[in-house]
N, C-alpha and C. Protein backbone atom coordinates (compact mmCIF):
# COMPACT_ATOMS: atom_id res chain seq x y z
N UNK A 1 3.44 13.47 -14.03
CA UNK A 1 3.38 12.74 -12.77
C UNK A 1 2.43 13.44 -11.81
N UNK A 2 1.79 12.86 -10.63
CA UNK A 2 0.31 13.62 -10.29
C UNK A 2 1.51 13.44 -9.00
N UNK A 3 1.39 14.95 -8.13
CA UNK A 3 1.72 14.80 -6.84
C UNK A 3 1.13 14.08 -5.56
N UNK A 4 1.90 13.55 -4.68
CA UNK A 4 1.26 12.27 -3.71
C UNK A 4 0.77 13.24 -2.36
N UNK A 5 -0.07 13.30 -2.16
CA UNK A 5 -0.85 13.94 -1.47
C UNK A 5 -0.87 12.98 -0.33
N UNK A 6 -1.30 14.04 0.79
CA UNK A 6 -1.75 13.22 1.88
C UNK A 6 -2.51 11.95 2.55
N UNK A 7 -3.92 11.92 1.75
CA UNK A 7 -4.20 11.05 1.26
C UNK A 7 -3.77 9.81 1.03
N UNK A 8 -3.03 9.68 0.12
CA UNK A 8 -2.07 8.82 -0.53
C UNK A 8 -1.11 8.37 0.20
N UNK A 9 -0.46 9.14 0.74
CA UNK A 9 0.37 8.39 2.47
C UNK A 9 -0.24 7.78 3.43
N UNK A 10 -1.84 8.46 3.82
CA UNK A 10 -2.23 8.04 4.83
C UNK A 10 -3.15 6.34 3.94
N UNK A 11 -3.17 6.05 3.03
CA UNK A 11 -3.49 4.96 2.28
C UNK A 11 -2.64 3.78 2.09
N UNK A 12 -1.16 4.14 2.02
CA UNK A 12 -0.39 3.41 2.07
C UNK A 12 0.20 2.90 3.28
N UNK A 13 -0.10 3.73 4.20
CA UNK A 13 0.70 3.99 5.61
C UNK A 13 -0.77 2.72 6.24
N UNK A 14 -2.17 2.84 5.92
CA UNK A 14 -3.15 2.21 6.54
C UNK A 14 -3.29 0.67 5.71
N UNK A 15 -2.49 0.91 4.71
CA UNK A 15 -2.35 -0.76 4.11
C UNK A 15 -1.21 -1.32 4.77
N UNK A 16 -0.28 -0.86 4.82
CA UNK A 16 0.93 -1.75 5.41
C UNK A 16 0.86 -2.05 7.03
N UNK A 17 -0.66 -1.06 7.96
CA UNK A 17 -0.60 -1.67 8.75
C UNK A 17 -1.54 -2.90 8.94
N UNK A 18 -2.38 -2.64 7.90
CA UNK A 18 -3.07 -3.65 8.18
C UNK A 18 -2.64 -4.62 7.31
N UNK A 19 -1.53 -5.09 6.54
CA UNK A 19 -0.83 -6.27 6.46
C UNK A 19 -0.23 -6.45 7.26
N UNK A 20 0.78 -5.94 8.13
CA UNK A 20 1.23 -6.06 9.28
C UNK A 20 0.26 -7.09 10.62
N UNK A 21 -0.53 -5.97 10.47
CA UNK A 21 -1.61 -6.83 11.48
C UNK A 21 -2.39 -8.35 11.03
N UNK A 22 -2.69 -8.45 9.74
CA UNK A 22 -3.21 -9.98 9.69
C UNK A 22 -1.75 -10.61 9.64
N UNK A 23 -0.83 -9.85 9.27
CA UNK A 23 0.39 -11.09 9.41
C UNK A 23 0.68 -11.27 10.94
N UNK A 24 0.30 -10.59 11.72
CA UNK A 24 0.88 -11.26 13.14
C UNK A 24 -0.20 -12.13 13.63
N UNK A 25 -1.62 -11.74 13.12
CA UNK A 25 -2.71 -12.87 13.37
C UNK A 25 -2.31 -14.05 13.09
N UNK A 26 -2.11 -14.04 11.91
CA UNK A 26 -1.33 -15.71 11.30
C UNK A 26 -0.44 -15.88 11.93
N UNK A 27 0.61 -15.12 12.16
CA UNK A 27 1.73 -15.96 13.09
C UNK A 27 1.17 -16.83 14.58
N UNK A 28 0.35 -15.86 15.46
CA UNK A 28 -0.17 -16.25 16.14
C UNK A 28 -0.71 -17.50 16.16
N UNK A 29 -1.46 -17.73 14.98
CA UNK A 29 -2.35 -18.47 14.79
C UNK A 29 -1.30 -19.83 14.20
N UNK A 30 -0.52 -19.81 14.02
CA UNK A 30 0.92 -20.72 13.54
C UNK A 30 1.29 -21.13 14.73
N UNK A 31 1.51 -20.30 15.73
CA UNK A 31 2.14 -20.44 16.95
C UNK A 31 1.09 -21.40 17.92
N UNK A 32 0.09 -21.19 17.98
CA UNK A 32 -1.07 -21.54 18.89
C UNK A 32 -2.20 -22.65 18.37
N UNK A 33 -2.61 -22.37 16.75
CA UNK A 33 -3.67 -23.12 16.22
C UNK A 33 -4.71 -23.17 16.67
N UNK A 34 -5.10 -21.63 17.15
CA UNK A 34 -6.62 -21.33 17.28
C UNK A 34 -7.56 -20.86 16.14
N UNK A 35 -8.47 -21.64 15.84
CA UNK A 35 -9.06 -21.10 15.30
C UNK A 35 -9.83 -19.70 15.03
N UNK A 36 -9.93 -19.36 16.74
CA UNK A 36 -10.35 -18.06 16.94
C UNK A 36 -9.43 -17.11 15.70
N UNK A 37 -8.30 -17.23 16.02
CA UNK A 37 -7.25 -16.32 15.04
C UNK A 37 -7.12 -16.79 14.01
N UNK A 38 -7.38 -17.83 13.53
CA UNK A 38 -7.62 -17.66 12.18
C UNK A 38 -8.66 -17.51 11.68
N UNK A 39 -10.02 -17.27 12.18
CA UNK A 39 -11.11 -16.28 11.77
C UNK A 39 -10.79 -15.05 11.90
N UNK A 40 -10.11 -14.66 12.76
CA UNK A 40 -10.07 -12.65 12.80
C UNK A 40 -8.94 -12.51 12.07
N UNK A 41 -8.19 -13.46 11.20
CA UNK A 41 -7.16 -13.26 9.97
C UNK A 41 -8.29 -12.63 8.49
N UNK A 42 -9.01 -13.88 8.33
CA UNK A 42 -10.02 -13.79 7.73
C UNK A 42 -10.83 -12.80 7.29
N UNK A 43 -11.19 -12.17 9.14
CA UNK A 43 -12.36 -11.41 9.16
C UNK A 43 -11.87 -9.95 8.69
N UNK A 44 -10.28 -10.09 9.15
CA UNK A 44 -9.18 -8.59 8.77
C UNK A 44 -9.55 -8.25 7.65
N UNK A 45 -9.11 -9.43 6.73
CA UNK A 45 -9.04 -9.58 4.88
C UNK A 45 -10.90 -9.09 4.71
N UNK A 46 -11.30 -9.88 5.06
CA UNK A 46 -12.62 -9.22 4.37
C UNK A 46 -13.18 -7.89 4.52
N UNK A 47 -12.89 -7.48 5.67
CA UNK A 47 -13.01 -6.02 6.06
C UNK A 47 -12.50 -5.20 5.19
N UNK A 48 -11.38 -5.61 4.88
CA UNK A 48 -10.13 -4.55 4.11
C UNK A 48 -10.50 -4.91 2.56
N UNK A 49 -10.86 -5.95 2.32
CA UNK A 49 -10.95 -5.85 1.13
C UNK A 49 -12.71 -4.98 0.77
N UNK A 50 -13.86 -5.35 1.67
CA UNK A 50 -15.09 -4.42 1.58
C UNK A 50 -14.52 -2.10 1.82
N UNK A 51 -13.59 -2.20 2.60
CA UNK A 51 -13.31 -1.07 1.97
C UNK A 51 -12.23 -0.57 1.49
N UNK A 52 -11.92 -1.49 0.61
CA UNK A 52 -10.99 -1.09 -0.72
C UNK A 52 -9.55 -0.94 0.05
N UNK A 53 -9.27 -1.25 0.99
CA UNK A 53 -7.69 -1.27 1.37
C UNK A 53 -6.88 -2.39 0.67
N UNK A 54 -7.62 -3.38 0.65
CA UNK A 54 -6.66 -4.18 -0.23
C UNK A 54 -7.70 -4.76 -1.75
N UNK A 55 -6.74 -5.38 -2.38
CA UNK A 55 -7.34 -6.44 -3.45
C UNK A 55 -7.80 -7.61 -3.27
């Protein structure tokens, strides 16, 4: 088993906030039906996925 390093917390700790954060965009964006917010849902995901935070 490889020990979880710091790193590795601060990776997991920076993915769950930034699911956190496009999920309240969408809520928002549920709540209101701006488009504005549902481009910066979007724009979250693509960000995160160009540096490898998410899939």
């Amino acid at each position: 088993m490889s020990k979880k390093t710091k790193d590795d917390s601060l990776y997991i700790n920076n993915r769950e906030m930034l699911a956190k954060a496009i999920n309240k965009v969408l809520d928002c964006y549920f709540l209101h039906r701006s488009e504005g917010l549902l481009e910066a849902a979007r724009r979250l995901e693509q960000v995160s996925k160009e540096l490898g935070i998410i899939e």
